[in-house]
C-alpha atoms as a PDB file:
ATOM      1  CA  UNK A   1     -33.655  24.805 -15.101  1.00  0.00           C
ATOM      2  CA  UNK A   2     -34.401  26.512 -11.909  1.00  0.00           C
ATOM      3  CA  UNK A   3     -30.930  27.199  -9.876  1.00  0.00           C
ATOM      4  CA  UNK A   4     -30.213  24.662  -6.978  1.00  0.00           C
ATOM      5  CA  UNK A   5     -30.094  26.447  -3.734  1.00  0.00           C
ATOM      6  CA  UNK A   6     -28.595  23.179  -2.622  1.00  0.00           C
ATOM      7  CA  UNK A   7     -25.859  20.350  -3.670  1.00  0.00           C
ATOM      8  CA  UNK A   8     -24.548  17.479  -2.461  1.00  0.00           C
ATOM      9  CA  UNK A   9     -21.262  17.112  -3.432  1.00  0.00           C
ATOM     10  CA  UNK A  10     -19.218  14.158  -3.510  1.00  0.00           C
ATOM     11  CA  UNK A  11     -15.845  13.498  -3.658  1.00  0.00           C
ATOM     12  CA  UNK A  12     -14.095   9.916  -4.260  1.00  0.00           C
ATOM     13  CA  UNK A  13     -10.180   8.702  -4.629  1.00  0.00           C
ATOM     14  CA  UNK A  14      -9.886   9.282  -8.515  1.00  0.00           C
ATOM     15  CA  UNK A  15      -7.091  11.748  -9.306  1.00  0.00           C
ATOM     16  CA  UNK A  16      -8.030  15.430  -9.944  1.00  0.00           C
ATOM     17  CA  UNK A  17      -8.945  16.456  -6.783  1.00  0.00           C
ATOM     18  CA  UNK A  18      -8.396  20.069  -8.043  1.00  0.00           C
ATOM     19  CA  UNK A  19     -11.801  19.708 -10.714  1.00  0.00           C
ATOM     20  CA  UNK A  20     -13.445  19.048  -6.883  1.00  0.00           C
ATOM     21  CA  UNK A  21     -12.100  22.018  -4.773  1.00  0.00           C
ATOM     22  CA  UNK A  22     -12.800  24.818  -7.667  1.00  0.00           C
ATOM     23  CA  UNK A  23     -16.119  23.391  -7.871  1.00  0.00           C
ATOM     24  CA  UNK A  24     -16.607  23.547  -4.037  1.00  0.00           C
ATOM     25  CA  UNK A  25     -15.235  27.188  -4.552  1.00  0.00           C
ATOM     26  CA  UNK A  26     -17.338  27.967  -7.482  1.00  0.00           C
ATOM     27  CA  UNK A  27     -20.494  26.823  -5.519  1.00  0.00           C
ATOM     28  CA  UNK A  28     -19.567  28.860  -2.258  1.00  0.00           C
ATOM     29  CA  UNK A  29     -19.436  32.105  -5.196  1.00  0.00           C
ATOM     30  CA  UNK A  30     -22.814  31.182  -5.803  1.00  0.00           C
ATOM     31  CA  UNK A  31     -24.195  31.003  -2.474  1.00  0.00           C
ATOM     32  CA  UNK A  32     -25.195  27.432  -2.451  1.00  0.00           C
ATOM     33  CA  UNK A  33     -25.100  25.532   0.205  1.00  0.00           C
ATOM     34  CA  UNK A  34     -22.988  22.175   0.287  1.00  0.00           C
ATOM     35  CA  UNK A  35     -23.485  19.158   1.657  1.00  0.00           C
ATOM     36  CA  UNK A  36     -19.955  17.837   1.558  1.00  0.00           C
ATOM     37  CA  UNK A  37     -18.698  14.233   1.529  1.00  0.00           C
ATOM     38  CA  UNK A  38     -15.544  12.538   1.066  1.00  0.00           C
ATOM     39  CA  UNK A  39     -13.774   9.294   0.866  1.00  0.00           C
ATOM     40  CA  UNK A  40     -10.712   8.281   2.892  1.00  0.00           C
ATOM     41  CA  UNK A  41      -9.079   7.390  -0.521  1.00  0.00           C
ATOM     42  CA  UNK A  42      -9.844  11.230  -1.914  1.00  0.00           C
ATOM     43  CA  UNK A  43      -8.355  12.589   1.513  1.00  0.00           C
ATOM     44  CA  UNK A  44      -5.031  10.797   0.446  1.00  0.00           C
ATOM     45  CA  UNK A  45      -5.315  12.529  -3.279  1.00  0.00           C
ATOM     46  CA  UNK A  46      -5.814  15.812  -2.165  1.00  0.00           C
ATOM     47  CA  UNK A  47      -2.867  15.683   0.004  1.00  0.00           C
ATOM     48  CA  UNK A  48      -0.886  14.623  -3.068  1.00  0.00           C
ATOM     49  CA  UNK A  49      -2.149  16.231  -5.664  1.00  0.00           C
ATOM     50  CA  UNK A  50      -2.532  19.694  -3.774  1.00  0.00           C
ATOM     51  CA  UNK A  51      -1.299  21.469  -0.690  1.00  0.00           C
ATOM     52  CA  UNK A  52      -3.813  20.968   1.316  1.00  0.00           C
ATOM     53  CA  UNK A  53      -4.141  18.996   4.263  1.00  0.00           C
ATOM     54  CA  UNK A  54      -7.583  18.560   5.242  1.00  0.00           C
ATOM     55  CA  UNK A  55      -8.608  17.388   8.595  1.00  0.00           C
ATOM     56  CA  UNK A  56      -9.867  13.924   8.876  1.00  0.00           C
ATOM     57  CA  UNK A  57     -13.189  14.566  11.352  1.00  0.00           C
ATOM     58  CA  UNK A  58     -16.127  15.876   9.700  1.00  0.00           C
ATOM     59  CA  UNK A  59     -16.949  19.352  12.224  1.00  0.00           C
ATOM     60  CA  UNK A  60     -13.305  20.483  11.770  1.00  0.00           C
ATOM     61  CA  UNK A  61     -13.235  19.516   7.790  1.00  0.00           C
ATOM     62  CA  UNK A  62     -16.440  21.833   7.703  1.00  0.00           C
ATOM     63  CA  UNK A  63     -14.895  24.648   9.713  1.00  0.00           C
ATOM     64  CA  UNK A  64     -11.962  24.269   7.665  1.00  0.00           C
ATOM     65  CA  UNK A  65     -13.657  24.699   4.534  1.00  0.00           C
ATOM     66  CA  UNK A  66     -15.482  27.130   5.603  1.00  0.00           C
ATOM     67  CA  UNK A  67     -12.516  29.550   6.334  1.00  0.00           C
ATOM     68  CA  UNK A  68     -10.917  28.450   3.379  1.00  0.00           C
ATOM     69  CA  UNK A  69     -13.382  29.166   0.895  1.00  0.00           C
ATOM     70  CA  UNK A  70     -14.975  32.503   2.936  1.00  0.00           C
ATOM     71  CA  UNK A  71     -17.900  30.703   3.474  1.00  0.00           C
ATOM     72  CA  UNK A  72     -21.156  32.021   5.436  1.00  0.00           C
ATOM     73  CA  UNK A  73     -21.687  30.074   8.782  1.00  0.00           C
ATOM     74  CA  UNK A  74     -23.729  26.528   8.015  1.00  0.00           C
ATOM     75  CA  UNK A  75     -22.774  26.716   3.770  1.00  0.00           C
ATOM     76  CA  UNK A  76     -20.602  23.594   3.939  1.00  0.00           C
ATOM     77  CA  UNK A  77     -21.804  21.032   6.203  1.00  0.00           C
ATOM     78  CA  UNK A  78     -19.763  17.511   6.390  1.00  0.00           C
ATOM     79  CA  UNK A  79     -20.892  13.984   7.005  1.00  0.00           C
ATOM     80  CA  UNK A  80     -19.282  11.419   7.632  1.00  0.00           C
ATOM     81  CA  UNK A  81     -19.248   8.199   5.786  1.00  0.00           C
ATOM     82  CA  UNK A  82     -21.405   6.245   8.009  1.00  0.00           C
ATOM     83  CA  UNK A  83     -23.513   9.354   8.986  1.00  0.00           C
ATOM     84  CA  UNK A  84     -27.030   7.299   8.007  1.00  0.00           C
ATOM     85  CA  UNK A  85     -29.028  10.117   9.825  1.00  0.00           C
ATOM     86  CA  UNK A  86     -28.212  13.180   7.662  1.00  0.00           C
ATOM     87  CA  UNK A  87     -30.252  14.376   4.802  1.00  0.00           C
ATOM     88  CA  UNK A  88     -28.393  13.173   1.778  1.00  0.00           C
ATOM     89  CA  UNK A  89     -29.330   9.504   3.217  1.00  0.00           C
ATOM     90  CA  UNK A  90     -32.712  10.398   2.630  1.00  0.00           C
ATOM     91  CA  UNK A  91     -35.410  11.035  -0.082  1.00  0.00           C
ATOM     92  CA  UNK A  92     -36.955  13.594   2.176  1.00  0.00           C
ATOM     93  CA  UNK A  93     -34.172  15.526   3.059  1.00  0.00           C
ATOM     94  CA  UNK A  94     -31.336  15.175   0.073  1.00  0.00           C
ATOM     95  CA  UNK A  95     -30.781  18.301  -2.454  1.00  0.00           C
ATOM     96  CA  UNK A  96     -32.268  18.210  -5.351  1.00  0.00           C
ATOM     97  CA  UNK A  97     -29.199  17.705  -7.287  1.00  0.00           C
ATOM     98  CA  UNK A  98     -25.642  15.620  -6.754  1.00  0.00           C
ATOM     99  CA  UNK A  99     -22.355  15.442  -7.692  1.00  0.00           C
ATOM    100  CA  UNK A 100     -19.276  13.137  -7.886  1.00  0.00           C
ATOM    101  CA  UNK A 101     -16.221  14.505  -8.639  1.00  0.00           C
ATOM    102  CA  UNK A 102     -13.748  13.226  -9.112  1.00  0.00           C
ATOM    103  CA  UNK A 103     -15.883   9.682  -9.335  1.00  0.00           C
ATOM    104  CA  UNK A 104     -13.445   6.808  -8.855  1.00  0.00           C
ATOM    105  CA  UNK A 105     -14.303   3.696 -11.284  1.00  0.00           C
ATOM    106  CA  UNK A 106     -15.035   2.109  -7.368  1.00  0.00           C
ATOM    107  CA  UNK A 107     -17.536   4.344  -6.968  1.00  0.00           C
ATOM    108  CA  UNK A 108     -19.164   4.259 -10.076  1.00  0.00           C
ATOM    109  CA  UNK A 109     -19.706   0.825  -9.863  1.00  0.00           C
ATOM    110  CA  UNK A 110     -20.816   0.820  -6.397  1.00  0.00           C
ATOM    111  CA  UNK A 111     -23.328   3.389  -7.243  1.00  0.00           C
ATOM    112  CA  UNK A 112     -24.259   1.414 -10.779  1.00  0.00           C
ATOM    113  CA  UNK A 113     -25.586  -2.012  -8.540  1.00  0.00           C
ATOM    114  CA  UNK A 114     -26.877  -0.085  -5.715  1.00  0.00           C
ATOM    115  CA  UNK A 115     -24.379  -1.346  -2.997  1.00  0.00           C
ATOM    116  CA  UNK A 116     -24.892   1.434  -0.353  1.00  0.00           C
ATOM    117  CA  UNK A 117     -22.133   0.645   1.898  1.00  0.00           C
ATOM    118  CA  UNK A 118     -20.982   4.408   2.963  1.00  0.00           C
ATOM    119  CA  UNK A 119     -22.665   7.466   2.719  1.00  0.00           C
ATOM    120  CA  UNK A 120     -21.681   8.644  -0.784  1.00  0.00           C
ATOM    121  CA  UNK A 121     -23.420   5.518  -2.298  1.00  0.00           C
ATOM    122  CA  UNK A 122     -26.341   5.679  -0.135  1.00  0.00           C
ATOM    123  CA  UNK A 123     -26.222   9.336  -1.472  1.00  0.00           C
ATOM    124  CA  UNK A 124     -25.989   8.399  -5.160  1.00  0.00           C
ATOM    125  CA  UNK A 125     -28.678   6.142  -4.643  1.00  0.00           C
ATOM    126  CA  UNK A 126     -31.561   8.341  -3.121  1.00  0.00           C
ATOM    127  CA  UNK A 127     -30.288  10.501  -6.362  1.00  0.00           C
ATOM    128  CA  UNK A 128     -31.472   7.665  -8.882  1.00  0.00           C
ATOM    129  CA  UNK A 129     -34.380   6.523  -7.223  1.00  0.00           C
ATOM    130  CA  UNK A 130     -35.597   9.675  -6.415  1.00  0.00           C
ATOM    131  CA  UNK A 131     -34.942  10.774  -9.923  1.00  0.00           C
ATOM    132  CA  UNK A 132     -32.737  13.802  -9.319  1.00  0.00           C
ATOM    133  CA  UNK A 133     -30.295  15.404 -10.866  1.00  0.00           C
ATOM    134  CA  UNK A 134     -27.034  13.075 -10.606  1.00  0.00           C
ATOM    135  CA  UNK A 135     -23.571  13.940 -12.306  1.00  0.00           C
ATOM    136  CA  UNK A 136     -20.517  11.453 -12.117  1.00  0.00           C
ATOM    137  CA  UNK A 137     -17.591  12.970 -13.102  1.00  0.00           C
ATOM    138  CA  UNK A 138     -14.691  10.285 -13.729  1.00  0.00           C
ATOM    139  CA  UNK A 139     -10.910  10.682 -14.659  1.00  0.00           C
ATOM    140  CA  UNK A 140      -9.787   7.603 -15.616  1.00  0.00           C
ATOM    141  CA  UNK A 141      -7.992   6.165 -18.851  1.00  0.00           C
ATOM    142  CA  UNK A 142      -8.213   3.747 -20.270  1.00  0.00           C
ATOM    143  CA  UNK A 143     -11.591   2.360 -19.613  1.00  0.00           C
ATOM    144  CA  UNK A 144     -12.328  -1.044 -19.205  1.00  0.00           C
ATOM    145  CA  UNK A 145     -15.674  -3.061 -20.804  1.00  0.00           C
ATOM    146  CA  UNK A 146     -16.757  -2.590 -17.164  1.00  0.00           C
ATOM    147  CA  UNK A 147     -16.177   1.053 -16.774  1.00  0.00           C
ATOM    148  CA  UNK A 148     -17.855   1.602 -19.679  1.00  0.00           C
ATOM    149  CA  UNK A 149     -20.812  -0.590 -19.144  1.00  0.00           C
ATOM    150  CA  UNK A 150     -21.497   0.850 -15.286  1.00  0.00           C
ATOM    151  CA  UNK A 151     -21.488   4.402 -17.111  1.00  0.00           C
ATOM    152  CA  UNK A 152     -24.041   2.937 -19.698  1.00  0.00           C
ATOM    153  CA  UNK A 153     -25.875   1.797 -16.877  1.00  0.00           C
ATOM    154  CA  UNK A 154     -25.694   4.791 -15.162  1.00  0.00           C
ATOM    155  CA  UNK A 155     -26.744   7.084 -17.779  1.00  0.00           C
ATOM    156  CA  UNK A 156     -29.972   4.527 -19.023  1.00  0.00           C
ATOM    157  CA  UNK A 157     -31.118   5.049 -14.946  1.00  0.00           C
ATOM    158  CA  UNK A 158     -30.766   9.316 -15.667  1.00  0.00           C
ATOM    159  CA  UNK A 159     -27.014  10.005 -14.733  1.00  0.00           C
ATOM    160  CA  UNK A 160     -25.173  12.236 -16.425  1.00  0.00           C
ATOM    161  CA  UNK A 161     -21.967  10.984 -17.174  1.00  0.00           C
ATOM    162  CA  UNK A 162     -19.630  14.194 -17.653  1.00  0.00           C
ATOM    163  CA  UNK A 163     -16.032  12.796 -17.914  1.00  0.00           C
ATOM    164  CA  UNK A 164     -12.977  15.172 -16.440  1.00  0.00           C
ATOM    165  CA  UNK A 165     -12.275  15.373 -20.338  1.00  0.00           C
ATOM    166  CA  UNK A 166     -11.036  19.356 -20.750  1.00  0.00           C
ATOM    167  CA  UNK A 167     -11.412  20.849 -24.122  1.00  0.00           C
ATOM    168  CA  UNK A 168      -8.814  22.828 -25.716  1.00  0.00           C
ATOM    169  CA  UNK A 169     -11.064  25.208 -28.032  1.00  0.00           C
ATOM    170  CA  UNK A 170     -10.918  28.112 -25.543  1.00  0.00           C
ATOM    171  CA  UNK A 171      -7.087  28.366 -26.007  1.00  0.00           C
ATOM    172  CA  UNK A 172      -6.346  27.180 -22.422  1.00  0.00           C
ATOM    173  CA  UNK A 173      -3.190  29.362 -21.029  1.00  0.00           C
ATOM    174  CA  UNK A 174      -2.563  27.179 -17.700  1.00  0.00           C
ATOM    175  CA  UNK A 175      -3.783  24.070 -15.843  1.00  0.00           C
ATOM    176  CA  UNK A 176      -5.902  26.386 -13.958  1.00  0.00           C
ATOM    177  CA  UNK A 177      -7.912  26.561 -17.545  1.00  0.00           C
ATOM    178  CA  UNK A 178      -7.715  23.161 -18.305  1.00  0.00           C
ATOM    179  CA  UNK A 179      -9.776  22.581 -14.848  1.00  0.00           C
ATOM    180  CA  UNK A 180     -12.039  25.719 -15.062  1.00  0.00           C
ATOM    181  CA  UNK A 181     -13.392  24.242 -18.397  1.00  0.00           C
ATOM    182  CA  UNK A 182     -14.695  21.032 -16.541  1.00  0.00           C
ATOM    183  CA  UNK A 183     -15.780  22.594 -13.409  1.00  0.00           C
ATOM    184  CA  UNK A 184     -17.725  24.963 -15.852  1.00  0.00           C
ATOM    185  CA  UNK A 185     -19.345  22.211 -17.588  1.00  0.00           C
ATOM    186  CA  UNK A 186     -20.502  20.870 -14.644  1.00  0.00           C
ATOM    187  CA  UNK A 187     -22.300  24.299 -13.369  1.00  0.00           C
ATOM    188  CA  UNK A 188     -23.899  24.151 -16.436  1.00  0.00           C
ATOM    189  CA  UNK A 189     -25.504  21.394 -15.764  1.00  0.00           C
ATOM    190  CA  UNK A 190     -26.414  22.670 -13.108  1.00  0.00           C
ATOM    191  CA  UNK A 191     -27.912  25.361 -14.451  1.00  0.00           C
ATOM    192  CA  UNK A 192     -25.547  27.709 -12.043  1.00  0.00           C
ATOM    193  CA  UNK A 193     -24.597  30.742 -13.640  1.00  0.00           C
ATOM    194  CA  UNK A 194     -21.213  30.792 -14.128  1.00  0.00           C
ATOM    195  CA  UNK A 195     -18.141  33.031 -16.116  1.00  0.00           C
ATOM    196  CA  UNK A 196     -15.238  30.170 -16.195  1.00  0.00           C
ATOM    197  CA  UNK A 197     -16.508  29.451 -19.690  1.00  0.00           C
ATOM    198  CA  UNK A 198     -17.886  31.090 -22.802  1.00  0.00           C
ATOM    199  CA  UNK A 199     -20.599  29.330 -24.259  1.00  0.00           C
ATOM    200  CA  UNK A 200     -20.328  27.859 -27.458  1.00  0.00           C
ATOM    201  CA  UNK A 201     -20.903  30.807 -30.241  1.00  0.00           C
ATOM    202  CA  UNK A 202     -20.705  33.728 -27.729  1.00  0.00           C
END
């Protein structure tokens, strides 16, 4: 698979808001350029689950980000969640792959009937009927009949369903671990080279 020069990357309210920021980093390593979304509900877990606080308004979240992560000019770009007029809202103009993470069992449903009422589902959506590359990451436990059937759903329409499940085969040392092996998995899907994770036999 030919390296995405370009990602949209979602993130939603489900805990592990730390799988989302060392992916953001991870794809600023790899000079990709992000196109950046977030919830309301995912600005509240960040601020609890990490030390960041990030600023509410899209140009200051991007310049933010930006400085954070060491960033070229224009690498992260924000929209809002009512921003209808940027390029992930469109066929024409949305990378060629996406990615929730964390994906809230809200989300995945929305995405699952097609509700489009923010930006991230409209996102998701142009995904799936464009047929690109779409990965939902949820952290959630148990699931219910429904989670589980929106995920079936999801994957029968070309989703990759790639749960924030860590494995513990690589001898994990810290949580830092733990979350590398997820974030990893995901890169791999993306077909980003990456060096969080040996590959299975190597």
């Amino acid at each position: 698979m030919a390296e995405p020069r370009r990602v949209t990357l979602a993130v939603t309210g489900a805990s592990g808001a730390q799988y989302a920021l060392r992916l953001l980093e991870c794809l600023v390593r790899a000079d990709v350029e992000v196109f950046f979304l977030i919830s309301q509900a995912a600005q509240l877990v960040v601020a609890t689950e990490t030390e960041l606080q990030l600023p509410p308004k899209p140009q200051a979240l991007a310049a933010f980000l930006t400085e954070h992560y060491q960033a070229r000019a224009g690498q992260i770009r924000v929209f809002g969640k009512q921003d209808w007029m940027s390029p992930v809202a469109s066929g024409s103009g949305a990378p060629s792959a996406m990615v929730v993470c964390p994906c809230s069992t809200g989300t995945l449903s929305a995405i699952a009937c097609g509700a489009s009422n923010n930006l991230i589902e409209r996102a998701a959506d142009v995904a799936l009927k464009e047929r690109r590359q779409l990965i939902l990451v949820p952290r959630e436990s148990p699931y219910s009949t429904i989670h589980l059937e929106n995920m079936l759903r999801l994957s029968q329409m070309g989703a990759v369903i790639l749960p924030a499940s860590p494995g513990f085969y690589h001898q994990p040392q810290s949580i830092d671990d733990l979350v590398d092996f997820v974030v990893a998995r995901i890169l791999n899907q993306l077909g980003i080279e990456q060096d969080l994770l040996k590959r299975w036999g190597e």
